[in-house]
PDB file of N, CA and C in Angstrom:
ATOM      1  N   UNK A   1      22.560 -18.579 -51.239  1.00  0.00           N
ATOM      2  CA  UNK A   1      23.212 -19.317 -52.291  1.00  0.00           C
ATOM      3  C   UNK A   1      22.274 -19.449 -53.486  1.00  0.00           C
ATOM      4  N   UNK A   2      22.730 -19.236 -54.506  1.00  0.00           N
ATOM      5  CA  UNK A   2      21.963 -19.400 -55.582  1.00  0.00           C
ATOM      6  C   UNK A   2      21.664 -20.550 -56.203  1.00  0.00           C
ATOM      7  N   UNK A   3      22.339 -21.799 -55.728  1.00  0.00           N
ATOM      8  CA  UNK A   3      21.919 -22.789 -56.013  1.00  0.00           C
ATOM      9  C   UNK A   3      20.817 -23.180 -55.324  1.00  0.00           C
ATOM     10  N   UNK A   4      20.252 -22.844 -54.058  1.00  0.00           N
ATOM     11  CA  UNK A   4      19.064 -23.626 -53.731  1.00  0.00           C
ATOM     12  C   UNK A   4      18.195 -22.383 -53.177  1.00  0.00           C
ATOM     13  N   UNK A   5      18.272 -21.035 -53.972  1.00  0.00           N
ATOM     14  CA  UNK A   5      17.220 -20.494 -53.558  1.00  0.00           C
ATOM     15  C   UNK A   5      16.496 -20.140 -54.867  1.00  0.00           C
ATOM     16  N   UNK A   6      15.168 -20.308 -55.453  1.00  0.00           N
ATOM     17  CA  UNK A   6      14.673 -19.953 -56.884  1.00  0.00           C
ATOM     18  C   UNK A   6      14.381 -18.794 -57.080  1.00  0.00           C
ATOM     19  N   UNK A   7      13.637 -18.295 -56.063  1.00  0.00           N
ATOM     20  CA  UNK A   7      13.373 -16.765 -56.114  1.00  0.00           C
ATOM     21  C   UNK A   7      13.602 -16.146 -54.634  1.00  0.00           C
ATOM     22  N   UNK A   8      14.640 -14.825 -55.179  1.00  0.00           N
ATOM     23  CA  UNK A   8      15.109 -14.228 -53.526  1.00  0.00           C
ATOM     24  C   UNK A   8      14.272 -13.602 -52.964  1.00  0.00           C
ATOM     25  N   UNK A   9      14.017 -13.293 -51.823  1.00  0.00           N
ATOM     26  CA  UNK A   9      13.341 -12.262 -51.013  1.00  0.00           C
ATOM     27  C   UNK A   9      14.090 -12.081 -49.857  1.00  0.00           C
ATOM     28  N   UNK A  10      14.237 -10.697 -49.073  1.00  0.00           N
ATOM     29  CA  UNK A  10      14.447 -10.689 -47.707  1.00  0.00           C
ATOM     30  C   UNK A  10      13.771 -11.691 -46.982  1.00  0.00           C
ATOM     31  N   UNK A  11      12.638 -11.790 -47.020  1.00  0.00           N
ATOM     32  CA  UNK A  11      12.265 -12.424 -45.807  1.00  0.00           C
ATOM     33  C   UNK A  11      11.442 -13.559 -45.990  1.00  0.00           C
ATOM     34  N   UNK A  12      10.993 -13.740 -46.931  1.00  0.00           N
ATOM     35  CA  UNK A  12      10.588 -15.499 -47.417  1.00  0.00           C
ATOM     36  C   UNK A  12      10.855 -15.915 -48.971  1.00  0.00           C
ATOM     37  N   UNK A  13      12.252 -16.288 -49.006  1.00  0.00           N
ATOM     38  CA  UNK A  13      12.773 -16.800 -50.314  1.00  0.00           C
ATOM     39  C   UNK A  13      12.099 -18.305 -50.954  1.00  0.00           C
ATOM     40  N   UNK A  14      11.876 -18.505 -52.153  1.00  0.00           N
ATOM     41  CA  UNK A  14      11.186 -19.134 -52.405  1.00  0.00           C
ATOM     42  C   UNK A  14      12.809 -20.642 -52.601  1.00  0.00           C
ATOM     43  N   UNK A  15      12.395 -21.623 -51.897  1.00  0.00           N
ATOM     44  CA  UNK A  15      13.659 -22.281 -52.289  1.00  0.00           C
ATOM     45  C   UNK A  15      13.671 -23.321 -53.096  1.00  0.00           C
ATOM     46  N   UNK A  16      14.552 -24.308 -53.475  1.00  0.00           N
ATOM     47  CA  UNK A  16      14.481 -25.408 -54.003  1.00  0.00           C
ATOM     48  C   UNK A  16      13.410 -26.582 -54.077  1.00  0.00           C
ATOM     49  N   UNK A  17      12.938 -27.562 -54.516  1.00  0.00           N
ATOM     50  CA  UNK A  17      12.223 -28.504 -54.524  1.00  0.00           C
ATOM     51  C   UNK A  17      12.532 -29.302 -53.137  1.00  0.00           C
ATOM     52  N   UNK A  18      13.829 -29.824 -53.693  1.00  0.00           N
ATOM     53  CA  UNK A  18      14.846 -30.504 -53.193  1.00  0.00           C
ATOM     54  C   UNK A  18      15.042 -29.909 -51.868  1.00  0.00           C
ATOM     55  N   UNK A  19      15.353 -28.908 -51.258  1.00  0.00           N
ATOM     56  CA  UNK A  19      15.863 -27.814 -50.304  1.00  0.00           C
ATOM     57  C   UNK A  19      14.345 -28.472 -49.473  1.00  0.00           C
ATOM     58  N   UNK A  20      13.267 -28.078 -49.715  1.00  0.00           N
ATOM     59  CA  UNK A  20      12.063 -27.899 -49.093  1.00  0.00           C
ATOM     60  C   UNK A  20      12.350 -29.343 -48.716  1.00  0.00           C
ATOM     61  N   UNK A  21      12.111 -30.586 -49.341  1.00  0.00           N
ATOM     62  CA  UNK A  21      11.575 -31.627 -49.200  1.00  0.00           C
ATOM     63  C   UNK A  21      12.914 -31.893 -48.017  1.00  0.00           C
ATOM     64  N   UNK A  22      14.053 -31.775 -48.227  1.00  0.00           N
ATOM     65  CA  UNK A  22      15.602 -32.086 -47.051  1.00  0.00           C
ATOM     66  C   UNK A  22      14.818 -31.197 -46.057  1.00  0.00           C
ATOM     67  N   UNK A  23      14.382 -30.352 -45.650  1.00  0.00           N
ATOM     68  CA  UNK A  23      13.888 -29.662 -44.361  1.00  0.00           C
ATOM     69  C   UNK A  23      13.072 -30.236 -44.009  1.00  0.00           C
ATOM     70  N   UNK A  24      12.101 -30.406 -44.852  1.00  0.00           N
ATOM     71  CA  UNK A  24      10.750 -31.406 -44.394  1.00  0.00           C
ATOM     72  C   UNK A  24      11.042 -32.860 -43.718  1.00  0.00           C
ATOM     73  N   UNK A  25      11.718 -32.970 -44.189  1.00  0.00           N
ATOM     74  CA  UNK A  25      12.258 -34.881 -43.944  1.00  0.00           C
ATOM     75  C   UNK A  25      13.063 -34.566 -42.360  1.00  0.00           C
ATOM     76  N   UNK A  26      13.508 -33.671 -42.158  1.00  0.00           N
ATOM     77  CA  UNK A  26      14.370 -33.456 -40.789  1.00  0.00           C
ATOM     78  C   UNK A  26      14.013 -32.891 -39.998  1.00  0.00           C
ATOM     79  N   UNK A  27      12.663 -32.195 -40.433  1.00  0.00           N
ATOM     80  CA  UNK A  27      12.164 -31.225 -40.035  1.00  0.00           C
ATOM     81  C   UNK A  27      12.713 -29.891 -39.157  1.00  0.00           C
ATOM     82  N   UNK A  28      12.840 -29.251 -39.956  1.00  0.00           N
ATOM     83  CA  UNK A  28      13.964 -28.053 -39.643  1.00  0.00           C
ATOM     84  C   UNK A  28      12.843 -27.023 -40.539  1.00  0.00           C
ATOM     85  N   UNK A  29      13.312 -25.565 -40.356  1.00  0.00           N
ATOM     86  CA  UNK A  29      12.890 -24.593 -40.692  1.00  0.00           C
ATOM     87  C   UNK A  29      14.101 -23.805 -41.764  1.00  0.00           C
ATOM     88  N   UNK A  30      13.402 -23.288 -42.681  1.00  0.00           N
ATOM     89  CA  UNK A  30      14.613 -22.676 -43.334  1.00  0.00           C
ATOM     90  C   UNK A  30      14.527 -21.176 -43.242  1.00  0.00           C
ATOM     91  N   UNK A  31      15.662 -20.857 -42.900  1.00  0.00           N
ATOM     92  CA  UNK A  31      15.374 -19.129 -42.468  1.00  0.00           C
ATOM     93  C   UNK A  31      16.474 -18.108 -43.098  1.00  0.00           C
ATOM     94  N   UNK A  32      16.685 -17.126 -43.333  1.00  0.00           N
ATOM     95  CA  UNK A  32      17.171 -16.626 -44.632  1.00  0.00           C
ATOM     96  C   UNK A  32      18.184 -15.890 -43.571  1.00  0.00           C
ATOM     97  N   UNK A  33      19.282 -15.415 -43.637  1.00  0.00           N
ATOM     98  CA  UNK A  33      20.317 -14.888 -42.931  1.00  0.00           C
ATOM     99  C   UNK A  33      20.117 -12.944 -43.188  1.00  0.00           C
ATOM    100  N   UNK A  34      20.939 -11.972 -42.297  1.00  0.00           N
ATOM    101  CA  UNK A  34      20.732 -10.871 -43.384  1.00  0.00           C
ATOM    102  C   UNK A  34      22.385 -10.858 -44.014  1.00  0.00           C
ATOM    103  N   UNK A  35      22.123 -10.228 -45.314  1.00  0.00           N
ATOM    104  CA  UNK A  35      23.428 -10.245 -45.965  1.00  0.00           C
ATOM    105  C   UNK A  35      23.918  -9.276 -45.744  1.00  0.00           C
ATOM    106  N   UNK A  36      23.473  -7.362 -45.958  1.00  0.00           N
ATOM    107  CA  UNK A  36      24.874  -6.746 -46.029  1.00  0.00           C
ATOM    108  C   UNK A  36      25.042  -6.381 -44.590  1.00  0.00           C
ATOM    109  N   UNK A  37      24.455  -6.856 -43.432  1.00  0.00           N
ATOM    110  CA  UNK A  37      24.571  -6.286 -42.192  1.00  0.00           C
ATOM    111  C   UNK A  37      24.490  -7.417 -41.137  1.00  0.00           C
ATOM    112  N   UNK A  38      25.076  -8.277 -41.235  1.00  0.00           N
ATOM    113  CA  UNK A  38      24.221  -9.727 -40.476  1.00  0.00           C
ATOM    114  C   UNK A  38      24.706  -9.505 -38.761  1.00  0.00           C
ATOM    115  N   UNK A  39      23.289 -10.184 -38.399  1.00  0.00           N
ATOM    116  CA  UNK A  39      24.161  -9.403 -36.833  1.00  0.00           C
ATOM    117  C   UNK A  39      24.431 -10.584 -35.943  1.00  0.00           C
ATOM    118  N   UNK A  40      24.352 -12.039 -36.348  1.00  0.00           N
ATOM    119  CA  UNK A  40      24.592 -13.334 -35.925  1.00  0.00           C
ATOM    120  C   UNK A  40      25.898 -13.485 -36.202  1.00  0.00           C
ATOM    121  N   UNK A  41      26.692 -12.646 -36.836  1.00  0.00           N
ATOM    122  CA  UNK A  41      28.063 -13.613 -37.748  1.00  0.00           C
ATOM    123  C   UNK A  41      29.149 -13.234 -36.385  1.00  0.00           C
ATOM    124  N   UNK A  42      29.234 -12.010 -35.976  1.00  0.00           N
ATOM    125  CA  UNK A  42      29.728 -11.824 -34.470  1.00  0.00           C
ATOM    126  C   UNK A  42      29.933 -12.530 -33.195  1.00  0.00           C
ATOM    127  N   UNK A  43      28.844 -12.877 -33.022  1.00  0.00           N
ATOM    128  CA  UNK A  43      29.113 -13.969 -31.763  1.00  0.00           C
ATOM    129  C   UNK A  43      28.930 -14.673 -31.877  1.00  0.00           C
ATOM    130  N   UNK A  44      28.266 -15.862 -33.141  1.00  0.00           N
ATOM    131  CA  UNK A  44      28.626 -17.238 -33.642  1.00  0.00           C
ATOM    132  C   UNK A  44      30.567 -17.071 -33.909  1.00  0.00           C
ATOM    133  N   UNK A  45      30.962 -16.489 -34.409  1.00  0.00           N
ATOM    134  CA  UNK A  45      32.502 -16.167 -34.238  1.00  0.00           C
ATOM    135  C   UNK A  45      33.034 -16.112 -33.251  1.00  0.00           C
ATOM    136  N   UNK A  46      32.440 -15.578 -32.149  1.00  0.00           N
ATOM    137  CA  UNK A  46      33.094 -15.422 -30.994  1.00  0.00           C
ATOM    138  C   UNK A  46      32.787 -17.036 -30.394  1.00  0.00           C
ATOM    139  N   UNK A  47      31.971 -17.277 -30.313  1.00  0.00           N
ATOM    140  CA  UNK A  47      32.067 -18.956 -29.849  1.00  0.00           C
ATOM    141  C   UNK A  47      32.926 -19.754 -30.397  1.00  0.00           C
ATOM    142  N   UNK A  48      32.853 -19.379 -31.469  1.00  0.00           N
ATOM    143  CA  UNK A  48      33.835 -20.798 -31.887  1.00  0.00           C
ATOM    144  C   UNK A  48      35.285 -20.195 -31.478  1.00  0.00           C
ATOM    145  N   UNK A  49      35.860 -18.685 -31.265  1.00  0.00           N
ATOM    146  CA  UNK A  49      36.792 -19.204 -30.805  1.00  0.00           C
ATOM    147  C   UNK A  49      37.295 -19.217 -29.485  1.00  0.00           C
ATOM    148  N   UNK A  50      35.869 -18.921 -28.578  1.00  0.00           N
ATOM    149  CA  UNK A  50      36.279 -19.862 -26.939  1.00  0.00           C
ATOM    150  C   UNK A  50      36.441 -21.259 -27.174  1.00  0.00           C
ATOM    151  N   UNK A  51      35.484 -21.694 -28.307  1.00  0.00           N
ATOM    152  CA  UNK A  51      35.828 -23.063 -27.657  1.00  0.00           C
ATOM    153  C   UNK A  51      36.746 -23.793 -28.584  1.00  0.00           C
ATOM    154  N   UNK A  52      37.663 -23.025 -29.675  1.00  0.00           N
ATOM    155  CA  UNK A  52      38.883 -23.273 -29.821  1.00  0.00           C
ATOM    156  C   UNK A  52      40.304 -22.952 -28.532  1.00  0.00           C
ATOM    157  N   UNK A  53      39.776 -21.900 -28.182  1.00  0.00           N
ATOM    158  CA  UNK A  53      40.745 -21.446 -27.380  1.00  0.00           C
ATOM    159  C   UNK A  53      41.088 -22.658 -25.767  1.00  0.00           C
ATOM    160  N   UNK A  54      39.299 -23.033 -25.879  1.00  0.00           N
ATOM    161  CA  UNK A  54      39.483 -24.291 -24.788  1.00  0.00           C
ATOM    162  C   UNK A  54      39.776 -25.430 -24.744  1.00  0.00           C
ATOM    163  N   UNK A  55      39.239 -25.939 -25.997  1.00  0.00           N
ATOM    164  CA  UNK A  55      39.501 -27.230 -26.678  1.00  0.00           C
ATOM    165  C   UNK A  55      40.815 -27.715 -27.449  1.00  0.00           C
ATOM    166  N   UNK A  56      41.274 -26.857 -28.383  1.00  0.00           N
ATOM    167  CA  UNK A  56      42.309 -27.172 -29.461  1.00  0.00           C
ATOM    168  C   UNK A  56      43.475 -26.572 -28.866  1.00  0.00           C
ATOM    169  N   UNK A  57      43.485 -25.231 -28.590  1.00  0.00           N
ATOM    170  CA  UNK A  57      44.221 -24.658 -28.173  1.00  0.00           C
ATOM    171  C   UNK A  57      45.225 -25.261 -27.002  1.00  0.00           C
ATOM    172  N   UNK A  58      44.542 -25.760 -25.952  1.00  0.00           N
ATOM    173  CA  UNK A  58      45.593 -26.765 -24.940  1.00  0.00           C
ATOM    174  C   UNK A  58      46.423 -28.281 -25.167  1.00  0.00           C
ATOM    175  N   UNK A  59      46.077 -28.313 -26.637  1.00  0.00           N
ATOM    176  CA  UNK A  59      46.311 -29.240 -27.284  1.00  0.00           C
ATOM    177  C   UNK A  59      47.471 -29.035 -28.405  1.00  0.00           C
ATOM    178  N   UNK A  60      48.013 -28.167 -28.308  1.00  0.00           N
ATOM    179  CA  UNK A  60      48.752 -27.845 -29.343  1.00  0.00           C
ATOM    180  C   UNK A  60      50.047 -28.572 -29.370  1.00  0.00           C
ATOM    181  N   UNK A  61      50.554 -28.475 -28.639  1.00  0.00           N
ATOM    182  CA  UNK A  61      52.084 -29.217 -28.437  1.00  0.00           C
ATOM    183  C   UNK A  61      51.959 -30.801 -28.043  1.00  0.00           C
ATOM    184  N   UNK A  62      50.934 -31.635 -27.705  1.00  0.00           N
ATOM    185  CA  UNK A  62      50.261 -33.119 -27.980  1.00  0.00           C
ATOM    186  C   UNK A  62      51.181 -33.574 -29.244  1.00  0.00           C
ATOM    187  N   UNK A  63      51.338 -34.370 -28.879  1.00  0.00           N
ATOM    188  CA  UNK A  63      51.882 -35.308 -30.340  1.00  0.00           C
ATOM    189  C   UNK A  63      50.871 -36.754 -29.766  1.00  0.00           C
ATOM    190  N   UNK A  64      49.971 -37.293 -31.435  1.00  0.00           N
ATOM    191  CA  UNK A  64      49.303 -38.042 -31.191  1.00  0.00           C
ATOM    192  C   UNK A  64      49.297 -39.454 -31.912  1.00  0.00           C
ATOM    193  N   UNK A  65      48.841 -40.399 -31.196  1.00  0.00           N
ATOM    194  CA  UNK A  65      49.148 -41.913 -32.607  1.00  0.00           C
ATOM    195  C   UNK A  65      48.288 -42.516 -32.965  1.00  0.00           C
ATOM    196  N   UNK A  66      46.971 -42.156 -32.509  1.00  0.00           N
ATOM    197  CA  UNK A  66      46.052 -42.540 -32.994  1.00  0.00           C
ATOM    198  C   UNK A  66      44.637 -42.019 -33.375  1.00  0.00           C
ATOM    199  N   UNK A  67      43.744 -41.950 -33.677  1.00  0.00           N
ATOM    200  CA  UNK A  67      42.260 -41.116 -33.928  1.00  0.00           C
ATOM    201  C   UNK A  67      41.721 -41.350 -32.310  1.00  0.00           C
ATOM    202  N   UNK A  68      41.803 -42.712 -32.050  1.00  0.00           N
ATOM    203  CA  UNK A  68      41.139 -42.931 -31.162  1.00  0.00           C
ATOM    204  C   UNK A  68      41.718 -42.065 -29.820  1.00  0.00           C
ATOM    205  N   UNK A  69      42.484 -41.869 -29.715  1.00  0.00           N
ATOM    206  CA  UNK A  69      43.972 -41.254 -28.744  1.00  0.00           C
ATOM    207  C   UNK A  69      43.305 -39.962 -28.227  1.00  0.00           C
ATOM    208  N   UNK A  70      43.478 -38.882 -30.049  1.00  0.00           N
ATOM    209  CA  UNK A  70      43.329 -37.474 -29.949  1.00  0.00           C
ATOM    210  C   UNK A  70      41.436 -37.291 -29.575  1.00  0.00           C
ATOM    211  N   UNK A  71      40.851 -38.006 -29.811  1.00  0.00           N
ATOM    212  CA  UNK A  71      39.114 -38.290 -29.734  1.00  0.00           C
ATOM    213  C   UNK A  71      38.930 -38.295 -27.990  1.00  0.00           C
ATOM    214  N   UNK A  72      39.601 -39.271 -27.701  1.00  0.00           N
ATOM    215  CA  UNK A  72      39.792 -39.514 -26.089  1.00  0.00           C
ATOM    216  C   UNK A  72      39.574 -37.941 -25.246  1.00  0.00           C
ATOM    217  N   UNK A  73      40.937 -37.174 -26.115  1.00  0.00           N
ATOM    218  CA  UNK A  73      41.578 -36.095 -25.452  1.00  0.00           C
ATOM    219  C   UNK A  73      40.597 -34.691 -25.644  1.00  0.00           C
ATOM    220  N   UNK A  74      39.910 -34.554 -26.793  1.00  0.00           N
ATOM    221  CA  UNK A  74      39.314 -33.681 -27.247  1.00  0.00           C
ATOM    222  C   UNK A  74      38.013 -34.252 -26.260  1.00  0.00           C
ATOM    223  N   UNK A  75      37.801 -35.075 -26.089  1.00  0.00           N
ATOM    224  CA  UNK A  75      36.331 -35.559 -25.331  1.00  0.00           C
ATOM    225  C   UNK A  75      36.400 -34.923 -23.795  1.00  0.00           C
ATOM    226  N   UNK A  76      37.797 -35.033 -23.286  1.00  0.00           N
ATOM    227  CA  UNK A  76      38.107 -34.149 -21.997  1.00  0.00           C
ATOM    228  C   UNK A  76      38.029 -32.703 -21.870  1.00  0.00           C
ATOM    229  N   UNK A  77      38.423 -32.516 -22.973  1.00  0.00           N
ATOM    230  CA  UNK A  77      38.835 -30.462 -23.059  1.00  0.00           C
ATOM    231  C   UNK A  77      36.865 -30.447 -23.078  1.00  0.00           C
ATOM    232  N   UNK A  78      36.382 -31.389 -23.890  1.00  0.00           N
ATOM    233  CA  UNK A  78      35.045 -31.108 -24.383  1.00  0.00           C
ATOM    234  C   UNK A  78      34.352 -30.584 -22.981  1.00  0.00           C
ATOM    235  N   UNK A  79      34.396 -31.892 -22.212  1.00  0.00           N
ATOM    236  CA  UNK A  79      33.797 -32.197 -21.076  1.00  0.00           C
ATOM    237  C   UNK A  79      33.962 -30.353 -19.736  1.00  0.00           C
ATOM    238  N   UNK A  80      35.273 -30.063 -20.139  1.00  0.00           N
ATOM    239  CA  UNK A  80      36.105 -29.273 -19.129  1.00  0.00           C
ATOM    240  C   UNK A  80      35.382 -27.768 -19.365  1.00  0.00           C
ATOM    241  N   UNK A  81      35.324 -27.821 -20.927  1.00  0.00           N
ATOM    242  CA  UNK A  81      34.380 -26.640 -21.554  1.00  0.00           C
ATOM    243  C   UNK A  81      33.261 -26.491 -21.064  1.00  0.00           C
ATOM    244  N   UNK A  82      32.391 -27.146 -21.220  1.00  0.00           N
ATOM    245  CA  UNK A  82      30.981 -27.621 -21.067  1.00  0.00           C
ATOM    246  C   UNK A  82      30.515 -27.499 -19.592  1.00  0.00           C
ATOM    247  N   UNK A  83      31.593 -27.829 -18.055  1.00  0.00           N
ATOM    248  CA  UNK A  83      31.159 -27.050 -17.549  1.00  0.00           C
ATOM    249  C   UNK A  83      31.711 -26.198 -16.332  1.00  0.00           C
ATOM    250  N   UNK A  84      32.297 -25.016 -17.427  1.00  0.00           N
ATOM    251  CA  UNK A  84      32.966 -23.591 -16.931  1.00  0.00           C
ATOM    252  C   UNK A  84      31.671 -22.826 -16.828  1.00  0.00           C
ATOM    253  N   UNK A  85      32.110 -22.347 -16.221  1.00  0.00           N
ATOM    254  CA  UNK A  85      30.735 -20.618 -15.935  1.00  0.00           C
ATOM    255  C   UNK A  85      30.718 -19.822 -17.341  1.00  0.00           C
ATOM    256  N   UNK A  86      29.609 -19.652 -17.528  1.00  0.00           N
ATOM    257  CA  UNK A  86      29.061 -18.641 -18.402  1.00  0.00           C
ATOM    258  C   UNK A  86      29.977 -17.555 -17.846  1.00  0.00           C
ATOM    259  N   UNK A  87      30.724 -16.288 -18.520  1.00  0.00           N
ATOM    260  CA  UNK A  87      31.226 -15.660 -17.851  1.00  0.00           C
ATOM    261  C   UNK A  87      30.120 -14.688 -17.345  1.00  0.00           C
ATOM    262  N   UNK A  88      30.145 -14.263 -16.337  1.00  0.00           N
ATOM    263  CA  UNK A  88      28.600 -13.339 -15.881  1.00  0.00           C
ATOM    264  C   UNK A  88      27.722 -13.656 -15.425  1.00  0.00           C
ATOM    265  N   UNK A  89      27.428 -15.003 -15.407  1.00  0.00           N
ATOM    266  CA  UNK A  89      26.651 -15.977 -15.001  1.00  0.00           C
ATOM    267  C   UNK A  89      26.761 -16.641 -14.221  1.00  0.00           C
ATOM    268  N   UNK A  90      25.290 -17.508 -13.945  1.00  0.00           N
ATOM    269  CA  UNK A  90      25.740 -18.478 -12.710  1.00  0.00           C
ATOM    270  C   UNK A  90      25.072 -19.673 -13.358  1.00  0.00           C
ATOM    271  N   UNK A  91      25.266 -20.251 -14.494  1.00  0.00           N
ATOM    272  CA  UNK A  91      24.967 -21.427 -14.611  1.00  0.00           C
ATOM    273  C   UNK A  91      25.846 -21.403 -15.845  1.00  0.00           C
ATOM    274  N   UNK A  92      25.934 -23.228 -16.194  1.00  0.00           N
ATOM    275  CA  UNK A  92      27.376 -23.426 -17.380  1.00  0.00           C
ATOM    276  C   UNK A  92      26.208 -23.746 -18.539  1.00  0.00           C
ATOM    277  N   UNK A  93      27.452 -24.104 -19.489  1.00  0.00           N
ATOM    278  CA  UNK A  93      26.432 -24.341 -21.219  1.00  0.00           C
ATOM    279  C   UNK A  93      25.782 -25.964 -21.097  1.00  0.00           C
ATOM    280  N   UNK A  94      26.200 -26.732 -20.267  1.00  0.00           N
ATOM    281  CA  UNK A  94      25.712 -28.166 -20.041  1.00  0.00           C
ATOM    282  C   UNK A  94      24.065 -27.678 -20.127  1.00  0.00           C
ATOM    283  N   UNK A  95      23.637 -27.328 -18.560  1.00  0.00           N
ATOM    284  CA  UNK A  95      22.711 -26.878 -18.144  1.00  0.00           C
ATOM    285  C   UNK A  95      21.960 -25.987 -19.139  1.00  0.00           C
ATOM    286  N   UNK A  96      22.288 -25.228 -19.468  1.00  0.00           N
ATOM    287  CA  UNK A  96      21.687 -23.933 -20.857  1.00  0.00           C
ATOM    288  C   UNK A  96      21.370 -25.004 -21.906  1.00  0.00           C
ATOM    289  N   UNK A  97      21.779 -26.239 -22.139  1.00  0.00           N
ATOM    290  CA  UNK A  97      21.665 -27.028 -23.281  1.00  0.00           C
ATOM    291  C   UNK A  97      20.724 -28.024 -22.732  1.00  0.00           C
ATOM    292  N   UNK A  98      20.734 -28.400 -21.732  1.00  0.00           N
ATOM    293  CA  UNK A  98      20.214 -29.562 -21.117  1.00  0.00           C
ATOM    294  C   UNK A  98      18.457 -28.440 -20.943  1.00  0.00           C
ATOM    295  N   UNK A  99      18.105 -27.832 -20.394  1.00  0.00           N
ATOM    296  CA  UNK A  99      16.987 -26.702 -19.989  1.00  0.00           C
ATOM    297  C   UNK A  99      16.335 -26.908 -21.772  1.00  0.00           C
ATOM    298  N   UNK A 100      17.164 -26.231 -22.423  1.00  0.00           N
ATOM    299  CA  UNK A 100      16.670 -25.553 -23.598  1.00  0.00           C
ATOM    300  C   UNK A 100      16.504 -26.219 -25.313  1.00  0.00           C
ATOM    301  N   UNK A 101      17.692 -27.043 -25.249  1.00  0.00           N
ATOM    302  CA  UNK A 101      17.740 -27.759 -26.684  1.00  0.00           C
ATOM    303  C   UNK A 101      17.727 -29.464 -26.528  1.00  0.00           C
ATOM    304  N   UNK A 102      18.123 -29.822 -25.190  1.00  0.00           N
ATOM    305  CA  UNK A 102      17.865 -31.506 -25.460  1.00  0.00           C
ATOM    306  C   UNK A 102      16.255 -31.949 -25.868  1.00  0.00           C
ATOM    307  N   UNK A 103      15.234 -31.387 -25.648  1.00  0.00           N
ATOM    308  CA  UNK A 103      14.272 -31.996 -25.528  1.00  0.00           C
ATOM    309  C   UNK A 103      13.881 -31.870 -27.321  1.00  0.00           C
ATOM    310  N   UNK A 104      14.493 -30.593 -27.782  1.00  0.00           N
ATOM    311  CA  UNK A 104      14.192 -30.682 -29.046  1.00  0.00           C
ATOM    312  C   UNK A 104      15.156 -32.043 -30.182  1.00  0.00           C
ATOM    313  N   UNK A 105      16.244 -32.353 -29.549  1.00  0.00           N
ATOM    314  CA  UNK A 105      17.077 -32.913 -30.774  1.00  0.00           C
ATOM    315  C   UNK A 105      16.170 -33.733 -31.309  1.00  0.00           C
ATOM    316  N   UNK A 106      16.601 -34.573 -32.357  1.00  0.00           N
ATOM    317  CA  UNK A 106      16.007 -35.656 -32.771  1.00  0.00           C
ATOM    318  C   UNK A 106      16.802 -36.940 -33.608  1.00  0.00           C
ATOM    319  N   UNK A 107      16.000 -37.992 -33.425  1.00  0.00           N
ATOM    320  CA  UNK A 107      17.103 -39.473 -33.262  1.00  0.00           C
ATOM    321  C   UNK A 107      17.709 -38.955 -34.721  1.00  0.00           C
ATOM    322  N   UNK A 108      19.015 -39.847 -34.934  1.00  0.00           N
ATOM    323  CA  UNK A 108      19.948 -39.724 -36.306  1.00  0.00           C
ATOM    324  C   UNK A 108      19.596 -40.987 -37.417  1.00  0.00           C
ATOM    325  N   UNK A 109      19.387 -40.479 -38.689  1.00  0.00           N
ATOM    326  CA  UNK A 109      18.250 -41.087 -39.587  1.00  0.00           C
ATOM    327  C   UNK A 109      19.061 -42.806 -38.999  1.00  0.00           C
ATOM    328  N   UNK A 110      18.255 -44.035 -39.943  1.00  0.00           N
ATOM    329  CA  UNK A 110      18.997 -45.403 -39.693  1.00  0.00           C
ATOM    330  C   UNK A 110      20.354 -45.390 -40.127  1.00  0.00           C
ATOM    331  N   UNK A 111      20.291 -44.757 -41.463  1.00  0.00           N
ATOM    332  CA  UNK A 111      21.518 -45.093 -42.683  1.00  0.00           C
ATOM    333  C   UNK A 111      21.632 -43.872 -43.061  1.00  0.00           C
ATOM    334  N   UNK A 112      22.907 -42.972 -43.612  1.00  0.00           N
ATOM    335  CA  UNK A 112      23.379 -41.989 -44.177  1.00  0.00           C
ATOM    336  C   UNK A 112      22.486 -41.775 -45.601  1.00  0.00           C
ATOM    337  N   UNK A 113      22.211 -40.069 -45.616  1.00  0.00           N
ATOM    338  CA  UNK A 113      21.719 -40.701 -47.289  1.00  0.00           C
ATOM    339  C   UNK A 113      22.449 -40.622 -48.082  1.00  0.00           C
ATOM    340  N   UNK A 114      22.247 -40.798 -49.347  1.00  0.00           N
ATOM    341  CA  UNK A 114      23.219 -40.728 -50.353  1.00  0.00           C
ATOM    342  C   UNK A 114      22.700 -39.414 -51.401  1.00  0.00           C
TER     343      UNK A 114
END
């Protein structure tokens, strides 16, 4: 995006003030995508639509009356997703998440920023 990158490069774009200091504060890494060939955009696509296909999808004909209602319901499909078999595999995405990314999360700031 040209709004928060100053100078482009393949492989270490020089970015925003602003950009740097929001990564720094959350501490995150900023990493540059490839554009005319990207080879992530495939099966980040394909995930989202298993877990449309698991989640939303059994939900279609639901008629709902409240936030709290459809939240309830989506929290089940969530749950039901979370732990099916990897197809090919012998362990689910709970476990793959629980092993690999819980230890990294980190707490959610006090207050939203503005």
């Amino acid at each position: 995006m040209k709004q928060v990158v100053v100078q482009p490069c393949p492989y270490e774009p020089l970015f925003t003030d602003a950009l740097q200091q929001w990564a720094l504060h959350y501490n995150i890494a900023m990493l540059v995508a490839r554009v005319r060939k990207p080879k992530e955009k495939a099966p980040v696509e394909n995930e989202v639509k298993i877990a449309y296909h698991r989640i939303y999808a059994p939900l279609r004909n639901e008629i709902f009356f409240s936030i709290e209602e459809i939240n309830a319901v989506i929290s089940k499909q969530l749950e039901i997703h979370t732990h099916k078999l990897f197809q090919g595999k012998d362990y689910i995405r709970k476990q793959l998440f629980e092993k690999n990314e819980k230890s990294m999360l980190q707490s959610l700031p006090p207050s939203p920023l503005s």
